[in-house]
Protein backbone atom coordinates (compact mmCIF):
# COMPACT_ATOMS: atom_id res chain seq x y z
CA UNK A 1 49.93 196.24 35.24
CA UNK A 2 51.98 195.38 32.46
CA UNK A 3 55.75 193.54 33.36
CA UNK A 4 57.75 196.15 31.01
CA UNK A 5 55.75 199.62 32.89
CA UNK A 6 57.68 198.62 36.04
CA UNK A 7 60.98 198.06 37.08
CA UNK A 8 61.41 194.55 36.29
CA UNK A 9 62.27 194.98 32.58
CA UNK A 10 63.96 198.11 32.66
CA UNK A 11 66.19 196.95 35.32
CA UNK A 12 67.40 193.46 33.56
CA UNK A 13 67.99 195.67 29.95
CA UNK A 14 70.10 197.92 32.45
CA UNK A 15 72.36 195.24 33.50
CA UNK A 16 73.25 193.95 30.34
CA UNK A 17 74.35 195.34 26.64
CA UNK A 18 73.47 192.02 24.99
CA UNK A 19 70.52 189.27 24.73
CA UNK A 20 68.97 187.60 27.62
CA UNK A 21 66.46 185.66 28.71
CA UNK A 22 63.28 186.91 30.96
CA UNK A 23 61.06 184.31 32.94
CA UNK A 24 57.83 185.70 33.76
CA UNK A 25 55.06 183.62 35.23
CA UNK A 26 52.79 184.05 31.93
CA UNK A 27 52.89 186.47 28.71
CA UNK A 28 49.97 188.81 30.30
CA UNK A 29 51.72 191.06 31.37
CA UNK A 30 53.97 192.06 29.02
CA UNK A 31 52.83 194.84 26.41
CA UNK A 32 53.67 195.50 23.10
CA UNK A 33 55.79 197.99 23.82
CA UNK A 34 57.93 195.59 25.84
CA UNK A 35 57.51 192.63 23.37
CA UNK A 36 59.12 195.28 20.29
CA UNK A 37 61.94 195.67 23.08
CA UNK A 38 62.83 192.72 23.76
CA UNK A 39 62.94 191.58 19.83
CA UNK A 40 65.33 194.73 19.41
CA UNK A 41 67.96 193.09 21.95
CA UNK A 42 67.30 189.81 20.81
CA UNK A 43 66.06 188.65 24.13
CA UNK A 44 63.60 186.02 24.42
CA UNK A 45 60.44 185.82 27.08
CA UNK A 46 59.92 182.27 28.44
CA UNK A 47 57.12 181.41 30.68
CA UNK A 48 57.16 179.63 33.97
CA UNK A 49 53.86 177.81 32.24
CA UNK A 50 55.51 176.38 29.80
CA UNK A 51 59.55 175.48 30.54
CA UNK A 52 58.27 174.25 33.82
CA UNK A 53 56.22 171.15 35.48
CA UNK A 54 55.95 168.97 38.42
CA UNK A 55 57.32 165.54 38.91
CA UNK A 56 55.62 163.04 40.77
CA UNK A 57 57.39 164.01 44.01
CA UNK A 58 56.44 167.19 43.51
CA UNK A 59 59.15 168.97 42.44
CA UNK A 60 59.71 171.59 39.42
CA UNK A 61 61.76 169.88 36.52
CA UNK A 62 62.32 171.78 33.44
CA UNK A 63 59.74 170.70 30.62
CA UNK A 64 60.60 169.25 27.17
CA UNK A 65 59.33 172.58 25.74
CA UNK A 66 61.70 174.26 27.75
CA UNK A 67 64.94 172.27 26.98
CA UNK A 68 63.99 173.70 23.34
CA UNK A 69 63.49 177.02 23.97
CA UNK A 70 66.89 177.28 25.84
CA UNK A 71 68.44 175.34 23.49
CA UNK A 72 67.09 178.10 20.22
CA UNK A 73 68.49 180.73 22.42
CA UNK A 74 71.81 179.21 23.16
CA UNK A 75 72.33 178.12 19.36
CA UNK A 76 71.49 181.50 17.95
CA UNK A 77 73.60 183.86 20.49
CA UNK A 78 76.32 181.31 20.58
CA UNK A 79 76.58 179.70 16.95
CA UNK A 80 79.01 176.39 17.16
CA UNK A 81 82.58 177.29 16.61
CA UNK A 82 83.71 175.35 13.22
CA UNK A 83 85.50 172.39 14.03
CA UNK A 84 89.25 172.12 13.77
CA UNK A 85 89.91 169.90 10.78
CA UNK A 86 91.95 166.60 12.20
CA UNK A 87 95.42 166.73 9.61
CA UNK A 88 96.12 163.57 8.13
CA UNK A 89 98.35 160.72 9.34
CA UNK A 90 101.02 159.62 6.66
CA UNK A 91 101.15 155.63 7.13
CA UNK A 92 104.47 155.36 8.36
CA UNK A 93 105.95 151.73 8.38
CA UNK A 94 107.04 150.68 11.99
CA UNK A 95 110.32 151.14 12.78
CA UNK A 96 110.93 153.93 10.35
CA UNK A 97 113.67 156.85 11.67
CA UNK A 98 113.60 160.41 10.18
CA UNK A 99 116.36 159.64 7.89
CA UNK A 100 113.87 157.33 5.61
CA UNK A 101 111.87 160.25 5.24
CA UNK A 102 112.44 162.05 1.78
CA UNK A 103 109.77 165.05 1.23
CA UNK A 104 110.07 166.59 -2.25
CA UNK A 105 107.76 170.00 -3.02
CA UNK A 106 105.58 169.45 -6.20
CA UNK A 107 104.15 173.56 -5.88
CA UNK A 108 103.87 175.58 -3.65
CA UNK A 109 100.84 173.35 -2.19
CA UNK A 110 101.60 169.55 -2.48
CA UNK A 111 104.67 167.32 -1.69
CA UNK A 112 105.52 163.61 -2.22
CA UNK A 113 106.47 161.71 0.56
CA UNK A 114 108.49 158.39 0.48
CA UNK A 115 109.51 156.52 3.89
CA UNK A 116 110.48 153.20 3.35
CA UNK A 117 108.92 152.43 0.61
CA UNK A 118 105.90 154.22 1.51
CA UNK A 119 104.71 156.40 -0.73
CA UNK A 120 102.25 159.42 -0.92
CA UNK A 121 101.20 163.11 -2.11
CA UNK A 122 100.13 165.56 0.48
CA UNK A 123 98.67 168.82 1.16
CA UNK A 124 99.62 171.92 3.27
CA UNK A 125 96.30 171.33 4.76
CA UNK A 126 96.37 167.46 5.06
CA UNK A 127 99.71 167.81 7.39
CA UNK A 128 98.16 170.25 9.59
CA UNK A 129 100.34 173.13 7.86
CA UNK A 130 97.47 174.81 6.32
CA UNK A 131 95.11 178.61 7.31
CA UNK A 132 91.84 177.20 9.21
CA UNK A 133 89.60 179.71 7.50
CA UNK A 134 91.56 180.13 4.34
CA UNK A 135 93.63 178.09 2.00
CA UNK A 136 97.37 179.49 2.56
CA UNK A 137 99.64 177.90 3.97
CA UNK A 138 100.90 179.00 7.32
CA UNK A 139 104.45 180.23 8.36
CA UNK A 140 106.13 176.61 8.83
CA UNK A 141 104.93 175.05 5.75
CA UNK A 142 106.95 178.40 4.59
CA UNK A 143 109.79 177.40 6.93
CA UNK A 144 109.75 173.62 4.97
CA UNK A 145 110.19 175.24 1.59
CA UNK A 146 112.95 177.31 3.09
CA UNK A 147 114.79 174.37 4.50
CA UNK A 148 114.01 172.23 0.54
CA UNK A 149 115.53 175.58 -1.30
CA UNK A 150 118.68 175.61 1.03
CA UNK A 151 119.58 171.93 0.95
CA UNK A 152 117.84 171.30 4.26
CA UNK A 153 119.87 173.19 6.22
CA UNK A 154 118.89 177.04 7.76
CA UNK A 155 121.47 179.78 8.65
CA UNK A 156 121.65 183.70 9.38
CA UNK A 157 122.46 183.56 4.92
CA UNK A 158 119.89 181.49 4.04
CA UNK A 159 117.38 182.09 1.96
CA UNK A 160 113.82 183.12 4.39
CA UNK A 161 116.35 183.60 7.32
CA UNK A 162 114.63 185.44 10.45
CA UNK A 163 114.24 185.96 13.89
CA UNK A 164 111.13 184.02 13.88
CA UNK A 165 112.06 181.29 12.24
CA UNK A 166 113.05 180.14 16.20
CA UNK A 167 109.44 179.87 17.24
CA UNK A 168 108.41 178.13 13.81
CA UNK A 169 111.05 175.61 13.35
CA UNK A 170 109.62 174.48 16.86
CA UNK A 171 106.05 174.35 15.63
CA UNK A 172 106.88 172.83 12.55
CA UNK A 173 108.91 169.99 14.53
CA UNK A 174 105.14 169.64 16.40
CA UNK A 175 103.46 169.18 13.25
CA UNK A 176 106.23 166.76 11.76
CA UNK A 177 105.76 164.64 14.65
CA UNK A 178 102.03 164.35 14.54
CA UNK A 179 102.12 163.76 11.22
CA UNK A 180 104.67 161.09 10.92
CA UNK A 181 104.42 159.20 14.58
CA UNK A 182 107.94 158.99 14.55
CA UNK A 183 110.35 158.98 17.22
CA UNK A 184 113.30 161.75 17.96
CA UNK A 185 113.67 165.07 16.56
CA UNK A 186 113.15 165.81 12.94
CA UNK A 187 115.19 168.85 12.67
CA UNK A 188 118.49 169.42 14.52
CA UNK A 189 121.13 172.06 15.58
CA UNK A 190 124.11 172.49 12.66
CA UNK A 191 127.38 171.95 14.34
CA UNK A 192 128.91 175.37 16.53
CA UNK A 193 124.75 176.01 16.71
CA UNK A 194 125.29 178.34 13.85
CA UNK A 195 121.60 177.02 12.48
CA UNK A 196 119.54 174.02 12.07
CA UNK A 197 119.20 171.01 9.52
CA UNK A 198 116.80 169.07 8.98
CA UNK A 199 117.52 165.12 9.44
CA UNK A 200 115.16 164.10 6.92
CA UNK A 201 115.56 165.34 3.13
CA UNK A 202 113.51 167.97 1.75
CA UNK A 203 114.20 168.84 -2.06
CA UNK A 204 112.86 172.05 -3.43
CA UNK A 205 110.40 171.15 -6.61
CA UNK A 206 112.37 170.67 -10.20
C-alpha cells in the first residue's frame, strides 16, 4: 500500500504550512501522486536505507549520505543570513583624548580624520554609520553632519533638531567609540543641559 494512500502523509502535511522532511524505511511506498506532493511543499523524502547505518557496537549513526541530505535541506529552507560587515578601526595613536580628534565632511559620504597626527579618509560605511543592505547612510551619520553644520554643538534651534535625536546621539556615541578605541565620552551635555556638544571638532565640508 502506498505511504501517501494512508494517514501517514496526510497527517504530517496537516501539521505543518511549510517544508519538512519525511523518513520512510525505503521509497516503495510512496506513489507518484505523493512524490508531486511533496515537491509542491518543498519537502524532501529521506530513507532510513540510506541516512542510516550501524557502527561496530551496533548502534544506528547517521551516514555520510545523510549528513548531506540534511545539510541540502537546511541550506535551501534556511539560506545563510549575510554577514554583518565588521566597520573599520581608525588607527588611533595611544594616549589620544577626544579633543585630538578633528573630523571634517568631504560630501555627504566621506570625512577626513586627523588625531594626532594621524591621518585618514573614511566612509559612512567604514565607521559602522552606513544601511546594511543599501548604501545610505543611517540616522547618526545624519546626526554628525548636524553637529559639523552647527559648530558641534545641538540645541532645540539647531539645524536637524528632534525628539529623536536623544536615542541617536547615544548610538552615535556607540559607534564613535568602536571606531576610535578611545576613552570617555565623545559628545557631552551643553551647560544648563539645554543640548549637547560634541568634544571633538566636526567641520561641515567647504
Amino acid at each position: 500500500q502506498p505511504l501517501d494512500s494512508g494517514p501517514v502523509l496526510e497527517g504530517v502535511a496537516a501539521e505543518t504550512d511549510g517544508p519538512f522532511l519525511l523518513f520512510a524505511p525505503t521509497e516503495k511506498k510512496l506513489s507518484a501522486q505523493g512524490e508531486a506532493m511533496l515537491r509542491r511543499r518543498g519537502a524532501r523524502l529521506l530513507t532510513l536505507h540510506e541516512c542510516l547505518e550501524t557502527d561496530a557496537g551496533g548502534r544506528p549513526v547517521v551516514t555520510d549520505a545523510g549528513r548531506q541530505r540534511l545539510e541540502e535541506f537546511r541550506r535551501k529552507q534556511i539560506p545563510e543570513r549575510a554577514k554583518k560587515p565588521v566597520p573599520d578601526q581608525f588607527p588611533t595613536p595611544g594616549g589620544a583624548r577626544w579633543q585630538d580628534v578633528r573630523i571634517q565632511f568631504l560630501d555627504g559620504e566621506t570625512v577626513s580624520i586627523s588625531v594626532r597626527g594621524v591621518h585618514g579618509q573614511f566612509t559612512h560605511k567604514q565607521m559602522g554609520l552606513g544601511h546594511l543592505n543599501c548604501n545610505r547612510p543611517t540616522k547618526q551619520w545624519n546626526l554628525l553632519r548636524d553637529f559639523a553644520a552647527n559648530g558641534g554643538e545641538m540645541t532645540w534651534e539647531s539645524k536637524g533638531a528632534s525628539q529623536k535625536n536623544r536615542q541617536r546621539k547615544k548610538t552615535l556615541k556607540e559607534k564613535l567609540k568602536a571606531f576610535f578605541r578611545i576613552e570617555g565620552e565623545p559628545i557631552e551635555l551643553l551647560p544648563g543641559e539645554k543640548g549637547w556638544r560634541t568634544v571633538f571638532t566636526v567641520e561641515q565640508e567647504k
